[in-house]
Protein backbone atom coordinates (compact mmCIF):
# COMPACT_ATOMS: atom_id res chain seq x y z
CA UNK A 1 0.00 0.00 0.00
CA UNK A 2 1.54 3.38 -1.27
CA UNK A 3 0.08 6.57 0.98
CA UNK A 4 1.35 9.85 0.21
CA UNK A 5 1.19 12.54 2.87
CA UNK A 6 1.44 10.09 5.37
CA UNK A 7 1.48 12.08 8.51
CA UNK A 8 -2.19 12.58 8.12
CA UNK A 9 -2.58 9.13 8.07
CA UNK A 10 -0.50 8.34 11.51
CA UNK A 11 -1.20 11.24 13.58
CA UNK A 12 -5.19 10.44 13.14
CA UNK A 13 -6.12 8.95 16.62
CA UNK A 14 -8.17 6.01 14.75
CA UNK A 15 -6.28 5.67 11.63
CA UNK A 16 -2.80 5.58 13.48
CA UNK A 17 -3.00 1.95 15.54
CA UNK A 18 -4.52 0.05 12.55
CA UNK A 19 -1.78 1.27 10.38
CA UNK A 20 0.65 -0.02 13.17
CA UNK A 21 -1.74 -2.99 13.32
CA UNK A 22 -1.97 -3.27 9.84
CA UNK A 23 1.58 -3.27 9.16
CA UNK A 24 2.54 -5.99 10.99
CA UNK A 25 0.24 -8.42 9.22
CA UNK A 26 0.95 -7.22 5.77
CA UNK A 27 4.47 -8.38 6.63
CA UNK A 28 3.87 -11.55 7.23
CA UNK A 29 1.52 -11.94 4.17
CA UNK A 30 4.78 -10.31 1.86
CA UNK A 31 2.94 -7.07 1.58
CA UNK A 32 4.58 -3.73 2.19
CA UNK A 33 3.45 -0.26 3.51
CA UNK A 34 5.40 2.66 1.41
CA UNK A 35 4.74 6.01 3.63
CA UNK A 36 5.57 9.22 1.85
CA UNK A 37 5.56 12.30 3.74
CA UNK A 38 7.37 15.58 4.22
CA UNK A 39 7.12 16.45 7.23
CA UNK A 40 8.49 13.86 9.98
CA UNK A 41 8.18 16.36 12.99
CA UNK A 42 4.29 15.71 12.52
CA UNK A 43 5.20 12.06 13.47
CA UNK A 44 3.79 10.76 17.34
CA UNK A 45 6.51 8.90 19.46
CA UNK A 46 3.65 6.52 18.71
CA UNK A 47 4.38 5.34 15.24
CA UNK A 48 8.06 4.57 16.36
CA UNK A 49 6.74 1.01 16.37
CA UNK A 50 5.64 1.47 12.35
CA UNK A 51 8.97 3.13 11.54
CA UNK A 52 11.24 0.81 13.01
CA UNK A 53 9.74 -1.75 10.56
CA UNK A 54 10.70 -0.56 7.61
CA UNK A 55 12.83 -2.12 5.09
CA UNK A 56 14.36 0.95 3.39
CA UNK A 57 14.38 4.69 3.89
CA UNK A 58 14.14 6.76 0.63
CA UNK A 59 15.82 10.03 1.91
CA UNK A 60 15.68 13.19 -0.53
CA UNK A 61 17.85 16.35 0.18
CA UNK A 62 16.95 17.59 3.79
CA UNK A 63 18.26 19.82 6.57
CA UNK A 64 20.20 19.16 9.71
CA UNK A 65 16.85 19.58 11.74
CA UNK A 66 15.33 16.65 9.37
CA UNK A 67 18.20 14.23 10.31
CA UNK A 68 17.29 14.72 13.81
CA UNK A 69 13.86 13.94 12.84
CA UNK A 70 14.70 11.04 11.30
CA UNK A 71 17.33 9.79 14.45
CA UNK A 72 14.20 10.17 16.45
CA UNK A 73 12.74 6.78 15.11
CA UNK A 74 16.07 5.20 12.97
CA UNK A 75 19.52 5.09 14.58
CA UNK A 76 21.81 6.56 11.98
CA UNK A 77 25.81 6.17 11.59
CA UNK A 78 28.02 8.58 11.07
CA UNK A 79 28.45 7.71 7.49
CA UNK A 80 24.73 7.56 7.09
CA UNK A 81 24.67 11.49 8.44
CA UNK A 82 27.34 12.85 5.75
CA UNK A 83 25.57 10.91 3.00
CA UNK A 84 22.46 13.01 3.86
CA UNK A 85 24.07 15.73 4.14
CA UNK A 86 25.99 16.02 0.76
CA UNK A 87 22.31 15.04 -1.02
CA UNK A 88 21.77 18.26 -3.22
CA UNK A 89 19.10 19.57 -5.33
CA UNK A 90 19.18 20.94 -8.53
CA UNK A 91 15.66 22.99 -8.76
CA UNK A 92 14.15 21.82 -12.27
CA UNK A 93 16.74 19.51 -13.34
CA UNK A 94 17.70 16.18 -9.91
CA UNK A 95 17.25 15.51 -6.51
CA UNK A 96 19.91 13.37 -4.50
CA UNK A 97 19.08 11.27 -1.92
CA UNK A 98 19.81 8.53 0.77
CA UNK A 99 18.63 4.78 0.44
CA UNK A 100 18.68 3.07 3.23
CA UNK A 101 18.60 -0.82 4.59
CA UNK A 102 19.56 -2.81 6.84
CA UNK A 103 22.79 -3.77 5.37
CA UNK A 104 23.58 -0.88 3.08
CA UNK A 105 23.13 2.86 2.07
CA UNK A 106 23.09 4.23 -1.65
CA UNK A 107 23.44 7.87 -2.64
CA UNK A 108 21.11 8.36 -6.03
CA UNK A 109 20.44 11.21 -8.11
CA UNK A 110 16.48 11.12 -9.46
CA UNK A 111 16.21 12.89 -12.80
CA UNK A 112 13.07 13.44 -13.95
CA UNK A 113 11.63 13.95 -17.24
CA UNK A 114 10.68 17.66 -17.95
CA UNK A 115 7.14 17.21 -18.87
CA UNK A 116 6.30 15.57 -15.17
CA UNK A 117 8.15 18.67 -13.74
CA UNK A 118 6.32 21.10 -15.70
CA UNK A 119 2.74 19.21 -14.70
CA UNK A 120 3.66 19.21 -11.05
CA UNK A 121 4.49 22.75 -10.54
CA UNK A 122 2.16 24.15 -8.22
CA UNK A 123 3.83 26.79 -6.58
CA UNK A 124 2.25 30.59 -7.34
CA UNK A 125 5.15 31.87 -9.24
CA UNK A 126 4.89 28.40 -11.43
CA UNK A 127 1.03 28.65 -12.05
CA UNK A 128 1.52 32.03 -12.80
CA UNK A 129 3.92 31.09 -16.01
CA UNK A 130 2.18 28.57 -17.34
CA UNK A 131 -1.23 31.41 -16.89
CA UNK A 132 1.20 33.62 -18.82
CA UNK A 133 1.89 31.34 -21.51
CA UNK A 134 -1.45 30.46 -21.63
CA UNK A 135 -2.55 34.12 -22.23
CA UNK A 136 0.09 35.40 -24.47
CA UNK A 137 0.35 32.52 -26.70
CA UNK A 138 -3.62 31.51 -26.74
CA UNK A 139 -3.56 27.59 -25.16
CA UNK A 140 -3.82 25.53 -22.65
CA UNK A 141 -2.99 24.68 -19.73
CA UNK A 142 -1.49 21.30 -20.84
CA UNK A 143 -0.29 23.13 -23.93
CA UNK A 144 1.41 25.93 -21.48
CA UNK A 145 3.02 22.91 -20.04
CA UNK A 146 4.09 21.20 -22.61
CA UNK A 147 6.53 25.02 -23.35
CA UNK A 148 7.64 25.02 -19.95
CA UNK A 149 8.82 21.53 -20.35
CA UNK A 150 10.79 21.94 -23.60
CA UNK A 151 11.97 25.22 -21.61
CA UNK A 152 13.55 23.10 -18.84
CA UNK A 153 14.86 20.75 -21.51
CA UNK A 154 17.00 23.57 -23.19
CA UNK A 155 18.08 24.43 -19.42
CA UNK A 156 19.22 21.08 -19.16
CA UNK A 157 21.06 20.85 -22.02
């Protein structure tokens, strides 16, 4: 089960102990619970029990103050720390991160198409482009899009 936002999820007072509930079974039936969230610090001591279960840790670029966050349910190595740290992002173009098991740690570098970028922008500045575009050049939305990702493409180049 893939959730996204998760720490709506687990700081719910009835969702949160069937997740931990539910987690435990799924393991034993070869199922897996992916949690995606952004914001650990809205984490309860509570779901330590959830955490400590999991397989891998898919770590994008972060601050100190989200390593701690992390440390609060995952004991991390030194190694694992500076890996973390030296993650970088390139707005528009990769994200680094940490991967994390039991028995190793990966740095990665995610690059992802243009077009996904360009559909995913949501922040005002970004909407306010593509509402540009969209004005100036008579399309879209999608078609607004579509410029912003051959836009990033040239960046990338």
């Amino acid at each position: 089960m893939l959730t996204d936002e998760g720490h709506l999820i687990t700081t719910n007072e009835l969702l949160g102990p069937k997740v931990a509930k539910g987690t435990k079974m799924w393991r034993k039936l070869n199922a897996w619970f992916w949690l995606a969230t952004q914001n650990l610090k809205d984490f309860p001591g509570s779901m330590s029990r959830v955490l400590s279960m999991c397989e891998f840790w898919m770590l994008l670029t972060m601050d100190k103050n989200e390593i701690e966050e992390i440390a609060r349910f995952r004991s991390l190595t030194p190694e694992q720390r500076h890996m973390m740290e030296s993650a970088v992002k390139e707005p528009a173009k990769y994200t680094e991160g940490v991967l994390i098991s039991a028995n190793n740690q990966w740095l990665f570098r995610n690059v992802p198409p243009a077009l996904p970028i360009a559909l995913a922008m949501t922040e005002g500045h970004e909407k306010a482009e593509r509402h540009r575009l969209m004005k100036e050049q008579g399309c879209t939305e999608v078609e607004a899009a579509y410029r912003v990702a051959a836009r990033l493409q040239e960046a990338r180049a």
